[in-house]
Protein backbone atom coordinates (compact mmCIF):
# COMPACT_ATOMS: atom_id res chain seq x y z
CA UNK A 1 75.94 199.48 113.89
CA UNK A 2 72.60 199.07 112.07
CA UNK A 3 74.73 197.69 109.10
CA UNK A 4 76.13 195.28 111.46
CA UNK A 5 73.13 193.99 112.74
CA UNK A 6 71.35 193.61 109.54
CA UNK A 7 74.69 191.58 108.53
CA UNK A 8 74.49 189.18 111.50
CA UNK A 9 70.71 189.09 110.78
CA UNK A 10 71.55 187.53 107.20
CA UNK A 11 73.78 185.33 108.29
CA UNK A 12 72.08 183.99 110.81
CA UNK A 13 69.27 183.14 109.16
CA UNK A 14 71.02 181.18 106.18
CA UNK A 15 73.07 179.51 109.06
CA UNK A 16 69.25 178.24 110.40
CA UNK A 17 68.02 177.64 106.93
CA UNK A 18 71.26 175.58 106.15
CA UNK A 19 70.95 173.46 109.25
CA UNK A 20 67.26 172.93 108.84
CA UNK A 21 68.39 171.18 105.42
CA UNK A 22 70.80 169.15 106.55
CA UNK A 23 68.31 167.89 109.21
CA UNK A 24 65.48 167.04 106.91
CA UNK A 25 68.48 165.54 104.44
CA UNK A 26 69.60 163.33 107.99
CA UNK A 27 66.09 162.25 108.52
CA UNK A 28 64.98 161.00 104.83
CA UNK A 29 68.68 159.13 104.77
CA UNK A 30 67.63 157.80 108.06
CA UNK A 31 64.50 156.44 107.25
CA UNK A 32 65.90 154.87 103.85
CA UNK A 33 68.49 152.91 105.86
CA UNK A 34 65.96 151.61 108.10
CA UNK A 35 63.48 150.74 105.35
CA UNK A 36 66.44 149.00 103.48
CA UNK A 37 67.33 147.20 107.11
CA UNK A 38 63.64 145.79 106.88
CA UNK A 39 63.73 144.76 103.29
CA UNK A 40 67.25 142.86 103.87
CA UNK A 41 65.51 141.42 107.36
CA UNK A 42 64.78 137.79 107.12
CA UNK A 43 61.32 137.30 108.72
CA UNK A 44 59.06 134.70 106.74
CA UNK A 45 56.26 132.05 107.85
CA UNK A 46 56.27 129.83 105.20
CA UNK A 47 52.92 127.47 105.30
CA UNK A 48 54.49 123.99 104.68
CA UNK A 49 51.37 121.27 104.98
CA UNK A 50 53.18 118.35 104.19
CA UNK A 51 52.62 114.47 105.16
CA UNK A 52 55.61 112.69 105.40
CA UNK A 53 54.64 108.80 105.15
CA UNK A 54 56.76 105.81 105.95
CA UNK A 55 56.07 102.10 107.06
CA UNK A 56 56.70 102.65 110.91
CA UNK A 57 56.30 106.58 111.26
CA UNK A 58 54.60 109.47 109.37
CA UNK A 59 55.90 113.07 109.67
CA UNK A 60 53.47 115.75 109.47
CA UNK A 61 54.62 119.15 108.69
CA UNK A 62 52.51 122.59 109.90
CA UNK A 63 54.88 125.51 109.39
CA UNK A 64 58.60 127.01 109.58
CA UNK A 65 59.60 130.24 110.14
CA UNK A 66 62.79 131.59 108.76
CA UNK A 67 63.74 134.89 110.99
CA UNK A 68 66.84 137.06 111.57
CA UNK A 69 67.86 136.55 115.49
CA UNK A 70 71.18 138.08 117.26
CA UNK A 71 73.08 138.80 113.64
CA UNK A 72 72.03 134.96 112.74
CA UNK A 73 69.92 133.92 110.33
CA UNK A 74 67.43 131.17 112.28
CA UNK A 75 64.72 128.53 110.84
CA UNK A 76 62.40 127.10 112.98
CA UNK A 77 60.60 124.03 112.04
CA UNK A 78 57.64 122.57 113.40
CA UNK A 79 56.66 119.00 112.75
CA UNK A 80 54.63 116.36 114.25
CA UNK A 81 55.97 112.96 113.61
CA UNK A 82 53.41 109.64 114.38
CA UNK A 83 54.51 106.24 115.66
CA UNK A 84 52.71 103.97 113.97
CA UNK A 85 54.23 100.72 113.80
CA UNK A 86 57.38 101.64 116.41
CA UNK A 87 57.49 100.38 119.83
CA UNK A 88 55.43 101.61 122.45
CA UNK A 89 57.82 104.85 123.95
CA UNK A 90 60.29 105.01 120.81
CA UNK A 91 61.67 108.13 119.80
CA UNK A 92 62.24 110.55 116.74
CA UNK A 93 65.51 109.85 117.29
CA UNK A 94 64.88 105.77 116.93
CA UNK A 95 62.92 106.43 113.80
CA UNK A 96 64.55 108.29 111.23
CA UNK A 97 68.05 110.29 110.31
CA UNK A 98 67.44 113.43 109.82
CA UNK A 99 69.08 116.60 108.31
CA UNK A 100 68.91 120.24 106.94
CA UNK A 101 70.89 121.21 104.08
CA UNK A 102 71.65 124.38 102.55
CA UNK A 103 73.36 125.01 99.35
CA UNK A 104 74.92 121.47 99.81
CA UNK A 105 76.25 122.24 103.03
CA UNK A 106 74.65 120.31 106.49
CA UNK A 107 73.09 123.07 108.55
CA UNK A 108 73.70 123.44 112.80
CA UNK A 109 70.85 122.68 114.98
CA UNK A 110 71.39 125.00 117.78
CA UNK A 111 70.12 123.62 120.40
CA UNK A 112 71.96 120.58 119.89
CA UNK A 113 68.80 118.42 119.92
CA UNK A 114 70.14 115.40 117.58
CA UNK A 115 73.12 115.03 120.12
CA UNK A 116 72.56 111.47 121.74
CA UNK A 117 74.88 113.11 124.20
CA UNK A 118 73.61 116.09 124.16
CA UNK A 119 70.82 117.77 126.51
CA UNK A 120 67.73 114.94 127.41
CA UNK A 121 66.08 117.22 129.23
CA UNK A 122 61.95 118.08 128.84
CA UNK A 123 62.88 120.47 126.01
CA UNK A 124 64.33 117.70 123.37
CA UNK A 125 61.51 116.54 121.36
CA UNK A 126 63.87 114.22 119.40
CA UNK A 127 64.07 112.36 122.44
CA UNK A 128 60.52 112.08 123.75
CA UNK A 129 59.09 108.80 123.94
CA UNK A 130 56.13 108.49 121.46
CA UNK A 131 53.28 105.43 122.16
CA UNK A 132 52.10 103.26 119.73
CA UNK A 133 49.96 105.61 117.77
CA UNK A 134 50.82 108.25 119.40
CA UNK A 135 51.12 111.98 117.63
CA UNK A 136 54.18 114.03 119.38
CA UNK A 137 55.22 117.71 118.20
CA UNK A 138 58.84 118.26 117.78
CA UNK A 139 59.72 122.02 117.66
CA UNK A 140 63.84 122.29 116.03
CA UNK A 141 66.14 125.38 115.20
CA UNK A 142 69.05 125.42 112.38
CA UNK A 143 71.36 128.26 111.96
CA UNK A 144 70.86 129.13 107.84
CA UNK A 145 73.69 129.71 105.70
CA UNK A 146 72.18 132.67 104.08
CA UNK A 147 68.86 133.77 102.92
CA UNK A 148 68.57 133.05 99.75
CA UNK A 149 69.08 129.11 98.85
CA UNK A 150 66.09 126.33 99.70
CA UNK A 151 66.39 124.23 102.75
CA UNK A 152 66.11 120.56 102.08
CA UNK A 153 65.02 118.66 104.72
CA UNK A 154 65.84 114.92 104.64
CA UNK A 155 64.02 112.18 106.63
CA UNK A 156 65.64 108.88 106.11
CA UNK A 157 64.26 106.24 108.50
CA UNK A 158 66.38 104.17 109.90
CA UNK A 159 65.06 100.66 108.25
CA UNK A 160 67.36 99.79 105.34
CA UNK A 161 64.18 98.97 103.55
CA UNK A 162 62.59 102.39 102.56
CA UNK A 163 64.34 105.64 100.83
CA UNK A 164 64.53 108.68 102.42
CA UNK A 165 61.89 111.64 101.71
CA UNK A 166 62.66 115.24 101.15
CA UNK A 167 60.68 118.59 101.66
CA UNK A 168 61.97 121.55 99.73
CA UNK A 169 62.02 124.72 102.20
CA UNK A 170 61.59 127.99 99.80
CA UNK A 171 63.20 131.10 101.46
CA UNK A 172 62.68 133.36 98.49
């Protein structure tokens, strides 16, 4: 009987020991995976402090944030655009054409702001009316292709008389 015990004593105790190794093992590869999660996460303030200027508008750049969101990669840009030589209540719409490319392809808005059919309501800033001098923040979202290629964003007014100006969005 004592044999027996001391038997079950020895294998019970490498059973523990053997468990308690496979737990710590669990844990470390559990907190690798989440550190590599983090790494791969997109979540970047870029600092952009850019002045855009044309002959009837300017566009003044503060910051963007590129973020991950819902399994999508998002990138939020935040602009003020000026009307200087527009008519009184004109819009950022009025103004200039405007897009976001990624590796050559034309990125979504998702909030379907640039829609001239789309949503009006107090949320579009594209479609705010702007005085005559006036400064008015305009607050977008695009859907990004992937995390690694620039963002070029392209103002092109909508005179026929002046070329359209880019800003170079660095992810990396």
């Amino acid at each position: 009987m004592r044999e027996f015990m001391n038997v079950f004593l020895v294998v019970l105790l490498s059973v523990l020991a053997f468990t308690a190794c496979q737990t710590t093992e669990t844990e470390i590869d559990a907190e690798t995976k989440q550190e590599e999660k983090e790494e791969k996460n997109l979540n970047k303030k870029i600092d952009v402090s850019e002045k855009l200027e044309f002959e009837q508008f300017d566009i003044e750049f503060k910051k963007v944030k590129a973020y991950e969101k819902d399994d999508k990669l998002l990138l939020d840009l935040d602009f003020s655009w000026r009307n200087k030589r527009l008519p009184n209540g004109s819009t950022l719409y009025v103004a200039t054409l405007f897009e976001a490319i990624q590796d050559g392809e034309e990125l979504e808005e998702i909030n379907d702001h640039w829609n001239p059919e789309g949503d009006r309501g107090l949320q579009n800033d594209v479609f705010a009316s702007n005085a005559a001098g006036g400064l008015s923040p305009v607050k977008l979202t695009y859907e990004l292709k992937d995390k690694e290629n620039d963002v070029e964003l392209i103002f092109t007014p909508t005179t026929e008389t002046e070329e359209s100006q880019t800003i170079i969005i660095e992810l990396e």
